[in-house]
N, C-alpha and C. Protein backbone atom coordinates (compact mmCIF):
# COMPACT_ATOMS: atom_id res chain seq x y z
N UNK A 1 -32.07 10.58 -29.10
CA UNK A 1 -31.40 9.75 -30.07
C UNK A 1 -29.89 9.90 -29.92
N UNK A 2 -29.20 8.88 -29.60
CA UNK A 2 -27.85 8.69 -29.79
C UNK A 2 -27.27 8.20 -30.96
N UNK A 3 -26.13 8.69 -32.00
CA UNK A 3 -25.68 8.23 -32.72
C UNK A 3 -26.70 7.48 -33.65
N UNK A 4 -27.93 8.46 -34.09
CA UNK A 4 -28.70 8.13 -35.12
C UNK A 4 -29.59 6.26 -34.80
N UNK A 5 -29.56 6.33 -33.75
CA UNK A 5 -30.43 5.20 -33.08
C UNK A 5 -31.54 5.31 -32.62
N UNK A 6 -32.36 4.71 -32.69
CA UNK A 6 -33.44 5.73 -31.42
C UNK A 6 -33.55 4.67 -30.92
N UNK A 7 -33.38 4.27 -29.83
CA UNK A 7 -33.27 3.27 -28.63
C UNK A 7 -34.95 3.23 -27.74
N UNK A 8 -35.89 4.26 -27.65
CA UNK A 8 -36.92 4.04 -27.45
C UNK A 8 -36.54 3.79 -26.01
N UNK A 9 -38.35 4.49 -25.06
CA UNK A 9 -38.01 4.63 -23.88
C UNK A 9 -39.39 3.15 -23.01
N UNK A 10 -39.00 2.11 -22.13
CA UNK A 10 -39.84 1.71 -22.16
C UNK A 10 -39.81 2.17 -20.15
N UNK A 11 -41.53 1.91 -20.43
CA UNK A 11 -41.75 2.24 -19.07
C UNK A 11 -41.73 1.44 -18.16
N UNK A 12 -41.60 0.36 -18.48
CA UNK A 12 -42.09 -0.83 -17.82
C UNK A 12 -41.13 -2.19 -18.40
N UNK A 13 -39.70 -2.22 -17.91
CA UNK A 13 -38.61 -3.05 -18.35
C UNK A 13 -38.93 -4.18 -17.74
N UNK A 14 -39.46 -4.68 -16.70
CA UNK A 14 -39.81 -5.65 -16.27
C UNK A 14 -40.65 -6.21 -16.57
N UNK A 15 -41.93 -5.65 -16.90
CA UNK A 15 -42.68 -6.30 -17.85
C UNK A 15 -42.84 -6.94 -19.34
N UNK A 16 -41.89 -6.06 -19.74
CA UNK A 16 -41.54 -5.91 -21.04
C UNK A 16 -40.67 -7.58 -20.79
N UNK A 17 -39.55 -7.40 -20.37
CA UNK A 17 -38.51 -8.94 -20.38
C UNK A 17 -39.61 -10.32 -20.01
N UNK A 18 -40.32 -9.87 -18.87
CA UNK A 18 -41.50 -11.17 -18.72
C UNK A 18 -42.07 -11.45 -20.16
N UNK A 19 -42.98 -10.41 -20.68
CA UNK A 19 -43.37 -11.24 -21.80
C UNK A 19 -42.77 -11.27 -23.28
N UNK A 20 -41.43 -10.76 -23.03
CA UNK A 20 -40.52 -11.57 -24.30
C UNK A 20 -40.21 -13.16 -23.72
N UNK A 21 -39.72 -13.45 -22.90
CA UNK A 21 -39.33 -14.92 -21.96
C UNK A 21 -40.34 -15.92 -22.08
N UNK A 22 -41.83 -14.96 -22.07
CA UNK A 22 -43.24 -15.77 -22.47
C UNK A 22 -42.76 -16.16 -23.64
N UNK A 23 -42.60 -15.28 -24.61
CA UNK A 23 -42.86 -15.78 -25.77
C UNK A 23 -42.01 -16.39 -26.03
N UNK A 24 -40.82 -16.51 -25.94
CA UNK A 24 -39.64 -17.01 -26.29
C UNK A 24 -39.96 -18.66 -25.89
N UNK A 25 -40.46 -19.00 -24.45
CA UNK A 25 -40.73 -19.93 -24.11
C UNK A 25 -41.91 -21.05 -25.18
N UNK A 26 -43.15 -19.97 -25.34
CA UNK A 26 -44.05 -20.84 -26.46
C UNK A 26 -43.80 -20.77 -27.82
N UNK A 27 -42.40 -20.05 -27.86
CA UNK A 27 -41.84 -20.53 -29.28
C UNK A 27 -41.31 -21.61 -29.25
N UNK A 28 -40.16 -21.86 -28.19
CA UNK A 28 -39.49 -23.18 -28.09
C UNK A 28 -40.36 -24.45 -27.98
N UNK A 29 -41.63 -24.47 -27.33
CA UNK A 29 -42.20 -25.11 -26.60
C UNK A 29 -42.93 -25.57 -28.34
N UNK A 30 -43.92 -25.02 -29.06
CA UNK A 30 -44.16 -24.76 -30.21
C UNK A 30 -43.12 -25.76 -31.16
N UNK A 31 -42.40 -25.30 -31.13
CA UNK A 31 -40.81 -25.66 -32.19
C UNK A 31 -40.54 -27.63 -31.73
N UNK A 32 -40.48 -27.58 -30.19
CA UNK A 32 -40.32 -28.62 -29.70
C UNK A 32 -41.87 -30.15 -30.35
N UNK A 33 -43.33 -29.30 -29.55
CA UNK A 33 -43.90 -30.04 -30.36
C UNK A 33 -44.02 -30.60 -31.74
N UNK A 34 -43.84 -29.63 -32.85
CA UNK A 34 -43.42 -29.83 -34.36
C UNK A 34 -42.34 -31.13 -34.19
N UNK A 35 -41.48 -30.61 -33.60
CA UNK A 35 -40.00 -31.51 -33.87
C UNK A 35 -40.56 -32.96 -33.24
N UNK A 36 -41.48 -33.37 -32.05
CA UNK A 36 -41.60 -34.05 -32.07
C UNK A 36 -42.63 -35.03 -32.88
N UNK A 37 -43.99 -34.13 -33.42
CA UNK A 37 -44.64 -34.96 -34.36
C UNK A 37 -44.11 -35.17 -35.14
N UNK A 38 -43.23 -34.46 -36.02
CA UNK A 38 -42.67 -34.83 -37.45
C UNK A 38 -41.78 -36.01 -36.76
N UNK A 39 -41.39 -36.34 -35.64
CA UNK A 39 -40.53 -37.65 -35.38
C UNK A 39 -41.26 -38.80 -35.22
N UNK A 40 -42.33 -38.49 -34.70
CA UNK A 40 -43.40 -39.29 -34.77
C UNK A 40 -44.28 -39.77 -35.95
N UNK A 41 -44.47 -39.25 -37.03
CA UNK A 41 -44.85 -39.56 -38.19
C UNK A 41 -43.62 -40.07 -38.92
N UNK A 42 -42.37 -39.45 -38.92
CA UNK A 42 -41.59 -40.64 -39.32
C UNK A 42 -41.34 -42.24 -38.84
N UNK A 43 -41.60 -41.74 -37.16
CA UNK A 43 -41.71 -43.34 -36.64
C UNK A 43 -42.69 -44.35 -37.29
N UNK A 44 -43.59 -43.77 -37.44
CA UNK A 44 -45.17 -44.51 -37.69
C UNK A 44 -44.61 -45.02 -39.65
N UNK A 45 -43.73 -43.68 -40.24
CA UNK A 45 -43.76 -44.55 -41.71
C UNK A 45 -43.04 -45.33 -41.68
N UNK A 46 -42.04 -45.36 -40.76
CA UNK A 46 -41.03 -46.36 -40.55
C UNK A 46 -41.38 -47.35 -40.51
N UNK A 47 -41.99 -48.08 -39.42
CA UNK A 47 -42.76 -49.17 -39.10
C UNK A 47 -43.81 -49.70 -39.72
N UNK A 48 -44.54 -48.60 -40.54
CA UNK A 48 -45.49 -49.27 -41.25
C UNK A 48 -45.10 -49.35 -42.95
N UNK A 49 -43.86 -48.95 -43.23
CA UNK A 49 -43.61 -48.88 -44.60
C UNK A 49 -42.56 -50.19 -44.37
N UNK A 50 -41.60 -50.07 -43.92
CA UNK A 50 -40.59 -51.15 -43.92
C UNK A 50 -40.41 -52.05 -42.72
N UNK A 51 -41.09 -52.03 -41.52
CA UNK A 51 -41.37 -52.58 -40.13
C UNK A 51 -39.61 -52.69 -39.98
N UNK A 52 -39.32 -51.96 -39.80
CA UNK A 52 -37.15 -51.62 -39.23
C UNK A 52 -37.04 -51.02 -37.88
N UNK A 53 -36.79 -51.58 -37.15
CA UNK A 53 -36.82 -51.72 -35.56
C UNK A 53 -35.23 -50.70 -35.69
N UNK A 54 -35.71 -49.81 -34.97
CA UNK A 54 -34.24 -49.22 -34.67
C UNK A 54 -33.68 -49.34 -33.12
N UNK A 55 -32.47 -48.99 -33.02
CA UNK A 55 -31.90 -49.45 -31.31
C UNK A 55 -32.96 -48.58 -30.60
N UNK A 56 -32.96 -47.28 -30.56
CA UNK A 56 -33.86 -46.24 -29.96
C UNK A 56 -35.30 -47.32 -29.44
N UNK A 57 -35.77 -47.79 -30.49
CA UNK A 57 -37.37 -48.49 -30.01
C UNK A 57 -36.93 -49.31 -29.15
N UNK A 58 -35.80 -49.96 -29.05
CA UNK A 58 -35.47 -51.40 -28.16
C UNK A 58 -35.04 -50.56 -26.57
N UNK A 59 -34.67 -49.24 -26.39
CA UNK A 59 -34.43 -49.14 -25.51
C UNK A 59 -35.61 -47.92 -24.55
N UNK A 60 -36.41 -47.54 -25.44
CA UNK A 60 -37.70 -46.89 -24.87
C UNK A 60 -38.57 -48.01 -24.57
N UNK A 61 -38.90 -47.31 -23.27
CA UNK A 61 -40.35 -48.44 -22.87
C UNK A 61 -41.64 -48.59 -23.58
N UNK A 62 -42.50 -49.95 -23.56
CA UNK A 62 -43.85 -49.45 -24.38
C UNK A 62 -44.38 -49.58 -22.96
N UNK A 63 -45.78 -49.76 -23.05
CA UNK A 63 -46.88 -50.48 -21.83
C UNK A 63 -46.68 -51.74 -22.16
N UNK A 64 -46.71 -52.39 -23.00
CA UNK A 64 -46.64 -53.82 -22.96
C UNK A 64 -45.36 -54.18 -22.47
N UNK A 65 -44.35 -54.00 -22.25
CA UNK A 65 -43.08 -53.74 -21.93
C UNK A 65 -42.88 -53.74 -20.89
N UNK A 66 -43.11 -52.97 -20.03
CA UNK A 66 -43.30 -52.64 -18.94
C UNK A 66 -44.17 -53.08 -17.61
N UNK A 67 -42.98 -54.39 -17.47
CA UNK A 67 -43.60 -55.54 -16.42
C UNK A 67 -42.78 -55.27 -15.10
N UNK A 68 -43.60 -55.58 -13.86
CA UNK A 68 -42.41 -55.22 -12.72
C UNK A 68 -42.31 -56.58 -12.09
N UNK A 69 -40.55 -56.47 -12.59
CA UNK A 69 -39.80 -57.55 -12.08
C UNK A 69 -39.18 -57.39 -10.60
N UNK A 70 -39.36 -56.22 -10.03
CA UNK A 70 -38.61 -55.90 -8.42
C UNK A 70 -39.59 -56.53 -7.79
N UNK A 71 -39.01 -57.57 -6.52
CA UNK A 71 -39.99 -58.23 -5.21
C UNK A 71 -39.08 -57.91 -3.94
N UNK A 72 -40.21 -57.93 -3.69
CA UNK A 72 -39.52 -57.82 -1.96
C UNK A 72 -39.25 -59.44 -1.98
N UNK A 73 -38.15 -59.31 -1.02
CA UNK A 73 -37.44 -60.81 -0.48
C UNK A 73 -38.35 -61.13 0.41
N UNK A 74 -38.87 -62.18 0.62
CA UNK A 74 -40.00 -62.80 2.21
C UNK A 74 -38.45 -62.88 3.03
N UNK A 75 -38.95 -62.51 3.93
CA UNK A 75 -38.70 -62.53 5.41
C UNK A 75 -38.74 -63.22 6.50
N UNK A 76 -37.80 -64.37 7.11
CA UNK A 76 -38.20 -65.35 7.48
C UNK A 76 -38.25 -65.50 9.42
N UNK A 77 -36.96 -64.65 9.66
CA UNK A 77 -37.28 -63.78 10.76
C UNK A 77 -38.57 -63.08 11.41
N UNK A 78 -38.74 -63.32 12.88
CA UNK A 78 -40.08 -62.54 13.03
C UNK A 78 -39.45 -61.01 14.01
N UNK A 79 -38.62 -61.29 14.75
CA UNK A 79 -38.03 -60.35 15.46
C UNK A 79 -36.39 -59.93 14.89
N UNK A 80 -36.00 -58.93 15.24
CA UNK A 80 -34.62 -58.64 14.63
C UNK A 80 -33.55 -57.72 16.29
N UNK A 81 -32.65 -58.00 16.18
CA UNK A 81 -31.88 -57.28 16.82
C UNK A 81 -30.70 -56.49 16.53
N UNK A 82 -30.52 -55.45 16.96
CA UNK A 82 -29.35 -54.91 16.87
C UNK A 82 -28.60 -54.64 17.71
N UNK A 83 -27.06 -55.61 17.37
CA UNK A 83 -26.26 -55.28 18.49
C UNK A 83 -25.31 -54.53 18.38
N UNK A 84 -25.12 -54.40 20.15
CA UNK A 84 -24.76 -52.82 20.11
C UNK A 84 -22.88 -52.49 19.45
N UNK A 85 -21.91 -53.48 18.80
CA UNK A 85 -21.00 -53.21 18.50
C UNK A 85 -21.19 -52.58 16.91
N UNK A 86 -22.82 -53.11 16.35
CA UNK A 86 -23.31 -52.57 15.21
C UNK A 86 -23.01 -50.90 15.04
N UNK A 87 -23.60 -50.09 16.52
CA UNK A 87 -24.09 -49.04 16.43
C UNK A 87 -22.51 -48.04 16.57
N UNK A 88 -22.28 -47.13 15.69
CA UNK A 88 -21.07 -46.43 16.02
C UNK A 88 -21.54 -44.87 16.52
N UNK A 89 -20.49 -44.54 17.57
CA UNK A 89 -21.10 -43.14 17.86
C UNK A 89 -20.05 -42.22 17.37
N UNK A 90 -20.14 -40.88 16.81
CA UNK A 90 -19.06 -40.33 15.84
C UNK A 90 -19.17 -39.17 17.35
């Protein structure tokens, strides 16, 4: 004991920090889910108490939402060349 502390001897410091980091992790992780249902049950009273579209909903995707507008260009060319003032040599 130093200065009326007892600091305690562990045998195994590496193990010991792994599963504080565990836990620390499924606390956050824990904390995070909460935070997100309770956002989620507010979403749901939102919409079903006063139907009030906030910017946030307009800029998250739904599935219905989520149509794909990217096309490939057709190609009208059948062969292509490259000439050689194209190609630079460093």
């Amino acid at each position: 004991m130093r200065n009326g502390y007892d600091l305690g001897y562990d045998s195994e410091p590496e193990r010991t920090l792994l599963r504080r980091r565990r836990e620390a992790r499924r606390a956050r992780q824990a904390e995070l889910e909460q935070q997100l249902n309770m956002a989620a049950n507010n979403e749901d009273d939102l919409n079903t108490n006063n139907n009030c579209v906030t910017l946030g909903q307009y800029i998250n995707p739904t599935a219905e939402s989520c149509g794909s507008t990217i096309r490939r260009p057709a190609i009208q060319a059948n062969n292509f060349e490259l000439k050689p003032s194209l190609i630079q040599l460093v």
